[in-house]
PDB file of N, CA and C in Angstrom:
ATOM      1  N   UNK A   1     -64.827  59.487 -57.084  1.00  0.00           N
ATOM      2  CA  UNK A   1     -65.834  59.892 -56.114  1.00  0.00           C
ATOM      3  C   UNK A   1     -66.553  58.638 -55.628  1.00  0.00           C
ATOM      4  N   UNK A   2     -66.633  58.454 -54.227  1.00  0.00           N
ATOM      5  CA  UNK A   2     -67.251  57.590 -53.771  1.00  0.00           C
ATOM      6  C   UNK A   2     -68.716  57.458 -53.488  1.00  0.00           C
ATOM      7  N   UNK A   3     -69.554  56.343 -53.143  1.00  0.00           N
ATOM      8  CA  UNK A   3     -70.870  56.547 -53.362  1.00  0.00           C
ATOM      9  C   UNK A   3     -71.617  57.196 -52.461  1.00  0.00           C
ATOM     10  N   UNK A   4     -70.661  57.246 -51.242  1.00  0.00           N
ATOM     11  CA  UNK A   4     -71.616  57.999 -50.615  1.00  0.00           C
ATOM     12  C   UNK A   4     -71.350  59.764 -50.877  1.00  0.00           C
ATOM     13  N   UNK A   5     -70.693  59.956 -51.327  1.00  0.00           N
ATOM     14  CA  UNK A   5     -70.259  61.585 -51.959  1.00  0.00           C
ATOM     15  C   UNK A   5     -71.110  61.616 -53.078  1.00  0.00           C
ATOM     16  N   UNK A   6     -71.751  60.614 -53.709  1.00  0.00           N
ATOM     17  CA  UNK A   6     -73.092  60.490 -54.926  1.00  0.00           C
ATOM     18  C   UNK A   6     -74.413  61.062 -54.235  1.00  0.00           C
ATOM     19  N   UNK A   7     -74.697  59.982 -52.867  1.00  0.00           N
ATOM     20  CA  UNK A   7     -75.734  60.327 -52.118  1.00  0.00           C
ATOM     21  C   UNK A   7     -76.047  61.442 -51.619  1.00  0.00           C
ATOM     22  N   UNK A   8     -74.538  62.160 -50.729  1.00  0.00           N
ATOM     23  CA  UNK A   8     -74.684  63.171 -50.573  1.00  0.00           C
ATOM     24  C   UNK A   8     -75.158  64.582 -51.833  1.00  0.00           C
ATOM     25  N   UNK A   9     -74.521  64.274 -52.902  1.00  0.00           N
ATOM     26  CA  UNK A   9     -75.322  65.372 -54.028  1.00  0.00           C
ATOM     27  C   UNK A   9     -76.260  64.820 -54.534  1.00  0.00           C
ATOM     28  N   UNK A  10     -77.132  63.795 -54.349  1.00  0.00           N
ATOM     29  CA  UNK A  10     -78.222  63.808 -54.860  1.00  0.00           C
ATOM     30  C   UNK A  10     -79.058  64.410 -53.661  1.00  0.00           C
ATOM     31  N   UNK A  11     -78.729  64.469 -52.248  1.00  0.00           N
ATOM     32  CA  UNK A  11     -79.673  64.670 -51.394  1.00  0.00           C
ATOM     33  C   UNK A  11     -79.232  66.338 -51.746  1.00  0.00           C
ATOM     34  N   UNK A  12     -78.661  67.314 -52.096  1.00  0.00           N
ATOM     35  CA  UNK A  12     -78.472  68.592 -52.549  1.00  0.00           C
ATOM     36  C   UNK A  12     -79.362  68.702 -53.664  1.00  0.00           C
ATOM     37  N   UNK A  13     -79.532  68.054 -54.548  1.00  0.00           N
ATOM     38  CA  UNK A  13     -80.060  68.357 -55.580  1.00  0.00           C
ATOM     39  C   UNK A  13     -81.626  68.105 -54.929  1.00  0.00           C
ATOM     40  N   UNK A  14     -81.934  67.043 -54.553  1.00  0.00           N
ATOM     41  CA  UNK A  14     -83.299  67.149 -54.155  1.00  0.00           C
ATOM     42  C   UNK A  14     -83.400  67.396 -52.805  1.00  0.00           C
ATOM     43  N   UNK A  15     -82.626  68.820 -52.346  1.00  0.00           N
ATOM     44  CA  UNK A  15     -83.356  69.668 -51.084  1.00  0.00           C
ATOM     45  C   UNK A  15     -84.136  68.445 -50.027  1.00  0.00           C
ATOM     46  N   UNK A  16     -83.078  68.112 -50.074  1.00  0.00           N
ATOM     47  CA  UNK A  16     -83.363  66.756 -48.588  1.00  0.00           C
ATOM     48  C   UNK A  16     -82.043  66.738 -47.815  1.00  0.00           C
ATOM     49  N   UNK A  17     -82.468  66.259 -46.225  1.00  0.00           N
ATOM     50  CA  UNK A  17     -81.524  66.440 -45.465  1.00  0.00           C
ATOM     51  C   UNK A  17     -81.508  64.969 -45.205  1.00  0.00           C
ATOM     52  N   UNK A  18     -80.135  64.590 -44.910  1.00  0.00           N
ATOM     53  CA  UNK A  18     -80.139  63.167 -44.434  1.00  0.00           C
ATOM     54  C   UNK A  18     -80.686  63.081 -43.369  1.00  0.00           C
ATOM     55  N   UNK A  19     -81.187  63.199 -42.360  1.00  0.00           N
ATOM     56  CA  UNK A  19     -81.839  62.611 -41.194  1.00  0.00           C
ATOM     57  C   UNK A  19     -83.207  62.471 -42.163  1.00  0.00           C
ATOM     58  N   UNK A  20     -84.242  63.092 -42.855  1.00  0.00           N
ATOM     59  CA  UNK A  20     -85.268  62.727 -43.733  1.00  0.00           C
ATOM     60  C   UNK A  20     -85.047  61.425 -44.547  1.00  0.00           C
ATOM     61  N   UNK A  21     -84.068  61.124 -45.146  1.00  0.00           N
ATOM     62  CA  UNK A  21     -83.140  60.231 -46.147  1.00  0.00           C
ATOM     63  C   UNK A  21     -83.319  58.986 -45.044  1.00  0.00           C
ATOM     64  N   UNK A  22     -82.627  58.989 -43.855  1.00  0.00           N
ATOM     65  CA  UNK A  22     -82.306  57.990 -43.352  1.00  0.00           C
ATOM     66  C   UNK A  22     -83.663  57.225 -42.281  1.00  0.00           C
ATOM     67  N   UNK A  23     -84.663  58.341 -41.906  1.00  0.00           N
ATOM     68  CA  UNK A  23     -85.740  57.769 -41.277  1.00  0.00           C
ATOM     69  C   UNK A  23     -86.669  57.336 -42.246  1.00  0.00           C
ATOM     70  N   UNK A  24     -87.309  58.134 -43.324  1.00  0.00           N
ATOM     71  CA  UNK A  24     -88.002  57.740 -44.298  1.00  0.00           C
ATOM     72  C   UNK A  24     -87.986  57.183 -45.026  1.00  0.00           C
ATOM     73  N   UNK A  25     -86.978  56.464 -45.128  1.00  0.00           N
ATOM     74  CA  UNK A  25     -86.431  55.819 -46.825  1.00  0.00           C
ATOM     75  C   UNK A  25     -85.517  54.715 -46.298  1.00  0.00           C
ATOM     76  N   UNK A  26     -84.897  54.288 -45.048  1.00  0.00           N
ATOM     77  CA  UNK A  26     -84.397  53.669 -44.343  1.00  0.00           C
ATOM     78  C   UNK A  26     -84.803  53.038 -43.621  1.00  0.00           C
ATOM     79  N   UNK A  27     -85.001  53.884 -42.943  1.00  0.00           N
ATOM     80  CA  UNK A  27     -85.734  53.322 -41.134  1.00  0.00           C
ATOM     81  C   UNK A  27     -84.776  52.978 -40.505  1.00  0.00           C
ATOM     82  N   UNK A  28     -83.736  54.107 -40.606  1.00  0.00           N
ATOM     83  CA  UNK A  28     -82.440  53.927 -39.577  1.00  0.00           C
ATOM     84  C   UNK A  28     -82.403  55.413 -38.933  1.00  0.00           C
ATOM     85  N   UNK A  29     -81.741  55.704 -38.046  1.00  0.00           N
ATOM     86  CA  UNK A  29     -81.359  57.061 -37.187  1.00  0.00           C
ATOM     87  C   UNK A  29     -80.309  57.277 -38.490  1.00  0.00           C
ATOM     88  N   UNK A  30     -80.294  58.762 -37.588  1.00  0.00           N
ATOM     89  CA  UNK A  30     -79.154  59.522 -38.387  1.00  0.00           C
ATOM     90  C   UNK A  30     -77.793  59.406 -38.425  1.00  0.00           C
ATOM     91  N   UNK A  31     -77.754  58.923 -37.069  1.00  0.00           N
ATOM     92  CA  UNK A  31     -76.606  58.554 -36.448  1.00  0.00           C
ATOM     93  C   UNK A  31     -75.605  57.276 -37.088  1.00  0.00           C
ATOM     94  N   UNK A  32     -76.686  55.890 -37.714  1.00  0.00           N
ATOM     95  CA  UNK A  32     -76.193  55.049 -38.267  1.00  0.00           C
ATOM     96  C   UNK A  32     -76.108  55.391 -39.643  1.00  0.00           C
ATOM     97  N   UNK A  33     -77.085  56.594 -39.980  1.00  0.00           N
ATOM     98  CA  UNK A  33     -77.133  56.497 -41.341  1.00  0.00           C
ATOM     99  C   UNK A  33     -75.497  56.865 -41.996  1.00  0.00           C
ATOM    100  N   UNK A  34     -75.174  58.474 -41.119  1.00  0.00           N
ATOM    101  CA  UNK A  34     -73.681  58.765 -40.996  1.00  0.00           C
ATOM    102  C   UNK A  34     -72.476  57.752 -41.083  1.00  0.00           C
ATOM    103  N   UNK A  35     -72.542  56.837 -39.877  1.00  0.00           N
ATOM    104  CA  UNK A  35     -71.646  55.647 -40.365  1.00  0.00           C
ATOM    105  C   UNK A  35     -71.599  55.001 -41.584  1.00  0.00           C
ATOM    106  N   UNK A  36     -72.908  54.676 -41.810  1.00  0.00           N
ATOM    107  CA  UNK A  36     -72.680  54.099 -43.584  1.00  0.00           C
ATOM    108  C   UNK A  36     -72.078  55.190 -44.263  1.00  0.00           C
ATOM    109  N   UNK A  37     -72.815  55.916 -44.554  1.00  0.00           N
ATOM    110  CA  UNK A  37     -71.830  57.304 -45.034  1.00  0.00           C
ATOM    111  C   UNK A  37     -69.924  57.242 -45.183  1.00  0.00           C
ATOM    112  N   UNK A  38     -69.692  57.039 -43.589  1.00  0.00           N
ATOM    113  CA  UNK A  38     -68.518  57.129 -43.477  1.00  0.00           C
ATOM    114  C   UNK A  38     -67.318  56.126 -44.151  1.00  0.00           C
ATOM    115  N   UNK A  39     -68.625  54.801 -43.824  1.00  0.00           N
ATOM    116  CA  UNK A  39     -67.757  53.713 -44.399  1.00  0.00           C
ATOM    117  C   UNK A  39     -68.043  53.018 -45.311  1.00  0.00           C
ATOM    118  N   UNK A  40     -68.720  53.837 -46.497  1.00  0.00           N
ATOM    119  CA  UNK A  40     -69.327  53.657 -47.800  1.00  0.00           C
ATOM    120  C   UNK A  40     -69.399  51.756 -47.607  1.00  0.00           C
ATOM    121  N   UNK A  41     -70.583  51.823 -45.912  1.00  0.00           N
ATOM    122  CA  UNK A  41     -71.478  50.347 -46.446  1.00  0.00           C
ATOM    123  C   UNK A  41     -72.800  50.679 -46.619  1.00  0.00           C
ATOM    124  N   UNK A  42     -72.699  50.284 -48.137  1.00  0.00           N
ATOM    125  CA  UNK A  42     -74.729  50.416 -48.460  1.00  0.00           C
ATOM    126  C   UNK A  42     -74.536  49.175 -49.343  1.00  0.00           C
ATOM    127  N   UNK A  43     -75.990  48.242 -48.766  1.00  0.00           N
ATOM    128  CA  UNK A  43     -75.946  46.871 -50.201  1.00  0.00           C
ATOM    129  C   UNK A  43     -76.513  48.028 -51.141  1.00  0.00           C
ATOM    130  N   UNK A  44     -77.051  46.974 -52.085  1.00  0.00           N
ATOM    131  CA  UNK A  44     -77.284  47.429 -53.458  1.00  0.00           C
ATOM    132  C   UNK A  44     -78.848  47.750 -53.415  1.00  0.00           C
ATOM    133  N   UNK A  45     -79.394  47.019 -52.179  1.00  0.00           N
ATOM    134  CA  UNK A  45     -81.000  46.920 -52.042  1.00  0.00           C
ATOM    135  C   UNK A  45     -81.105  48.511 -50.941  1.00  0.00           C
ATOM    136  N   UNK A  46     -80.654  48.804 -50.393  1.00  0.00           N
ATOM    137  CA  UNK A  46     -80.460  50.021 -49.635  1.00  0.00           C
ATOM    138  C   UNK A  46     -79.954  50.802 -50.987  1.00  0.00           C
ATOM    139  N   UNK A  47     -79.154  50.934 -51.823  1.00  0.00           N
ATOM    140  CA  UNK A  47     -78.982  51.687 -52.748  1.00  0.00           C
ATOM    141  C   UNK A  47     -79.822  52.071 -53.643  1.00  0.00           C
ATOM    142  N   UNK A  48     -80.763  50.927 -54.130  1.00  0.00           N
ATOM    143  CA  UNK A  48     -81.733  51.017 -54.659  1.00  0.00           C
ATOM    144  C   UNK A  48     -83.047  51.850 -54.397  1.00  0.00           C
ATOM    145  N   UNK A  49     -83.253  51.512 -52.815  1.00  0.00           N
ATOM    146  CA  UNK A  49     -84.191  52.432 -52.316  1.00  0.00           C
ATOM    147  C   UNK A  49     -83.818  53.399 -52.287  1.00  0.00           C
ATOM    148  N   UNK A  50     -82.431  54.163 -52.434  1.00  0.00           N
ATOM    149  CA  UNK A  50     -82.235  55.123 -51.696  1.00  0.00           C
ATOM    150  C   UNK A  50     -82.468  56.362 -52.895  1.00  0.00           C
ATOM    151  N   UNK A  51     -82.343  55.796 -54.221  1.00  0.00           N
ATOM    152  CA  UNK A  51     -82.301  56.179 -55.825  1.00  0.00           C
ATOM    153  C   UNK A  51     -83.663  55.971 -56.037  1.00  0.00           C
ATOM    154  N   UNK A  52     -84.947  55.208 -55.677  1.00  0.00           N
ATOM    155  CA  UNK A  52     -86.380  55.185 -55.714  1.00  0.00           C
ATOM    156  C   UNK A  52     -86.821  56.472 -54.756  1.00  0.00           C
ATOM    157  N   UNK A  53     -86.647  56.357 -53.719  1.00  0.00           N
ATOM    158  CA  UNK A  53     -86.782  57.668 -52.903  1.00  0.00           C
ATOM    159  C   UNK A  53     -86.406  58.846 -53.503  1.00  0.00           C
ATOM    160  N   UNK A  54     -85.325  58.507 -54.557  1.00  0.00           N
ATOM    161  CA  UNK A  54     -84.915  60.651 -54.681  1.00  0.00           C
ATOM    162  C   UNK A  54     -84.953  60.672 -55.952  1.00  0.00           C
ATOM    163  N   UNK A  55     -85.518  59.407 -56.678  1.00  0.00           N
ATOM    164  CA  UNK A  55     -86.325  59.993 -57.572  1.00  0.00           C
ATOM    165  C   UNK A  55     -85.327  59.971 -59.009  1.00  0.00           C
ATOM    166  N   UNK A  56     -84.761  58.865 -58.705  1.00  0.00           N
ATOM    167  CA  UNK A  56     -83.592  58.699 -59.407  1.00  0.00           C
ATOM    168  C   UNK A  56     -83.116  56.791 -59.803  1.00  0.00           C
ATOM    169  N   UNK A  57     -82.031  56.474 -60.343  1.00  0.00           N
ATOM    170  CA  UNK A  57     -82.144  54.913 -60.844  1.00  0.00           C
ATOM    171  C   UNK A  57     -80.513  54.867 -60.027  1.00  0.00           C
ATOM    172  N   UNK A  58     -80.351  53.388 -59.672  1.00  0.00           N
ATOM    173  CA  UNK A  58     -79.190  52.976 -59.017  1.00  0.00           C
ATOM    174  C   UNK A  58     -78.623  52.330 -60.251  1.00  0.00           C
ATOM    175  N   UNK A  59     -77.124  52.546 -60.353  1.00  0.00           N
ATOM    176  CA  UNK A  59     -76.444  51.555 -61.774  1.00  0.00           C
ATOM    177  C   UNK A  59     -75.325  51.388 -61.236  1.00  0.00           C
ATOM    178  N   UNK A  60     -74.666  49.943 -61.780  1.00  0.00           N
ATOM    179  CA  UNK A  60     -73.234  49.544 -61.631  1.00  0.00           C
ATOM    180  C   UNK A  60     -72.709  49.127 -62.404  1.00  0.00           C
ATOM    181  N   UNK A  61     -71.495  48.854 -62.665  1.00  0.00           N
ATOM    182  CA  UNK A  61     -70.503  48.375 -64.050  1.00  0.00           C
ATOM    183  C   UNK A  61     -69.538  48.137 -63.235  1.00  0.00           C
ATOM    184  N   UNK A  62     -69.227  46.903 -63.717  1.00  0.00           N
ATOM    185  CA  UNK A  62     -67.522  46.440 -63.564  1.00  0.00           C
ATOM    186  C   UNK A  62     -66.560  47.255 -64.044  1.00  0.00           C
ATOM    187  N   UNK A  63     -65.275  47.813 -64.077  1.00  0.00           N
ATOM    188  CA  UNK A  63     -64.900  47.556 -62.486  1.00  0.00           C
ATOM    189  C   UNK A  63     -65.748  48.050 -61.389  1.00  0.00           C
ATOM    190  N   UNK A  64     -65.550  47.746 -60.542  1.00  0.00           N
ATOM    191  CA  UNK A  64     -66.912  48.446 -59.303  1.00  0.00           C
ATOM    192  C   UNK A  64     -67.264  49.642 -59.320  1.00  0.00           C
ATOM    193  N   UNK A  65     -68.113  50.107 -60.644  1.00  0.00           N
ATOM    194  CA  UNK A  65     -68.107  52.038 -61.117  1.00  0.00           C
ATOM    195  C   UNK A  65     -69.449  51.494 -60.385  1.00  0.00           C
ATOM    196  N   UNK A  66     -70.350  52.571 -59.722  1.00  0.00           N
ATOM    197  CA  UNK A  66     -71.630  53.262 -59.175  1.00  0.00           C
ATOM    198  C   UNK A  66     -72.045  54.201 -59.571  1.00  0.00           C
ATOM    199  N   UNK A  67     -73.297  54.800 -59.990  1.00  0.00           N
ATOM    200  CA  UNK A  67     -73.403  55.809 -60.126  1.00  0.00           C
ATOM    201  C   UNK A  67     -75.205  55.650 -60.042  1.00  0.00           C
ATOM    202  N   UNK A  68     -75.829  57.000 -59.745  1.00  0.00           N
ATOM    203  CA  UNK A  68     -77.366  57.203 -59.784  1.00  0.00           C
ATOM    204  C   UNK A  68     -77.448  58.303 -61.112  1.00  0.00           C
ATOM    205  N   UNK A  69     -78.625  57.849 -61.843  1.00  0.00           N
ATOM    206  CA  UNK A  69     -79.292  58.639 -62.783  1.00  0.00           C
ATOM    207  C   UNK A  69     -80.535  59.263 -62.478  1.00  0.00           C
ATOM    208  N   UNK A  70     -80.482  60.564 -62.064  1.00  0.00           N
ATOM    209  CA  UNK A  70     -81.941  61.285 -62.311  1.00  0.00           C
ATOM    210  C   UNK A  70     -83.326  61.103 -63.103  1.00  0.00           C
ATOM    211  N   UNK A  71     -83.916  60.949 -62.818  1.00  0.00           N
ATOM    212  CA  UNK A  71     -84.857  60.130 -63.377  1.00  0.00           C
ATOM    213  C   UNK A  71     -85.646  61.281 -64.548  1.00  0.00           C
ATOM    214  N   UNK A  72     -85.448  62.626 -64.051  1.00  0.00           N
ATOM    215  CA  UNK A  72     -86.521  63.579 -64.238  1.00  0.00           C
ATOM    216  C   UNK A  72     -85.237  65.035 -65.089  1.00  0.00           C
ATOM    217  N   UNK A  73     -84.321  64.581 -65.259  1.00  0.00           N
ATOM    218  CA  UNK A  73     -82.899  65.437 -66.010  1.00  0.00           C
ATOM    219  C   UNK A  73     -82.256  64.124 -66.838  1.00  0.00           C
ATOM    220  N   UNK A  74     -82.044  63.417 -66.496  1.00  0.00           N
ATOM    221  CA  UNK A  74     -81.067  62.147 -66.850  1.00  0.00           C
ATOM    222  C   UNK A  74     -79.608  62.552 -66.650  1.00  0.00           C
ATOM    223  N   UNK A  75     -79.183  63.464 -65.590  1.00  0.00           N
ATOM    224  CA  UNK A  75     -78.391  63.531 -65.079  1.00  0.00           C
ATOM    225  C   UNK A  75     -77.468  62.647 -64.264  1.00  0.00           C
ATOM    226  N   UNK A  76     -76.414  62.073 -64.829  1.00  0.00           N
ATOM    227  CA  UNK A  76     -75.452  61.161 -63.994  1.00  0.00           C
ATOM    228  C   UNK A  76     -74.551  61.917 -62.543  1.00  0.00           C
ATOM    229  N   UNK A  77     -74.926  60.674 -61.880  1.00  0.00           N
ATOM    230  CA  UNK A  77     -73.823  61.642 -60.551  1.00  0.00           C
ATOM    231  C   UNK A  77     -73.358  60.338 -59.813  1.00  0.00           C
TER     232      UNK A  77
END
């Protein structure tokens, strides 16, 4: 599963829509936010915020594994 298929269920789990995700927590349109989406580009500092915003922790491991932890379940996704 790729990271942006992470983002997308964390924004399910916390009852957020990406256009909210991408103006508030970004400060990008929806429109670009989608492209990243599409072409799983997010740095790590956009990742970070994006896991501070929903309330959750950004993590990585070699080989290039990603994943966000819930901050408030300790749920991995």
């Amino acid at each position: 599963m790729g990271i942006s298929e992470k983002i997308k269920i964390l924004l399910i789990k916390r009852n957020m829509s990406q256009t909210e995700l991408a103006d508030k927590c970004l400060g990008i349109t929806k429109n670009y936010f989608n492209n990243k989406l599409r072409q799983e580009k997010f740095t790590r500092e956009e990742l970070e915020k994006i896991a501070d915003y929903l309330n959750a922790k950004y993590n990585e491991s070699p080989p290039p594994r990603q994943w966000f932890t819930l901050n408030d379940t300790e749920e991995e996704i």
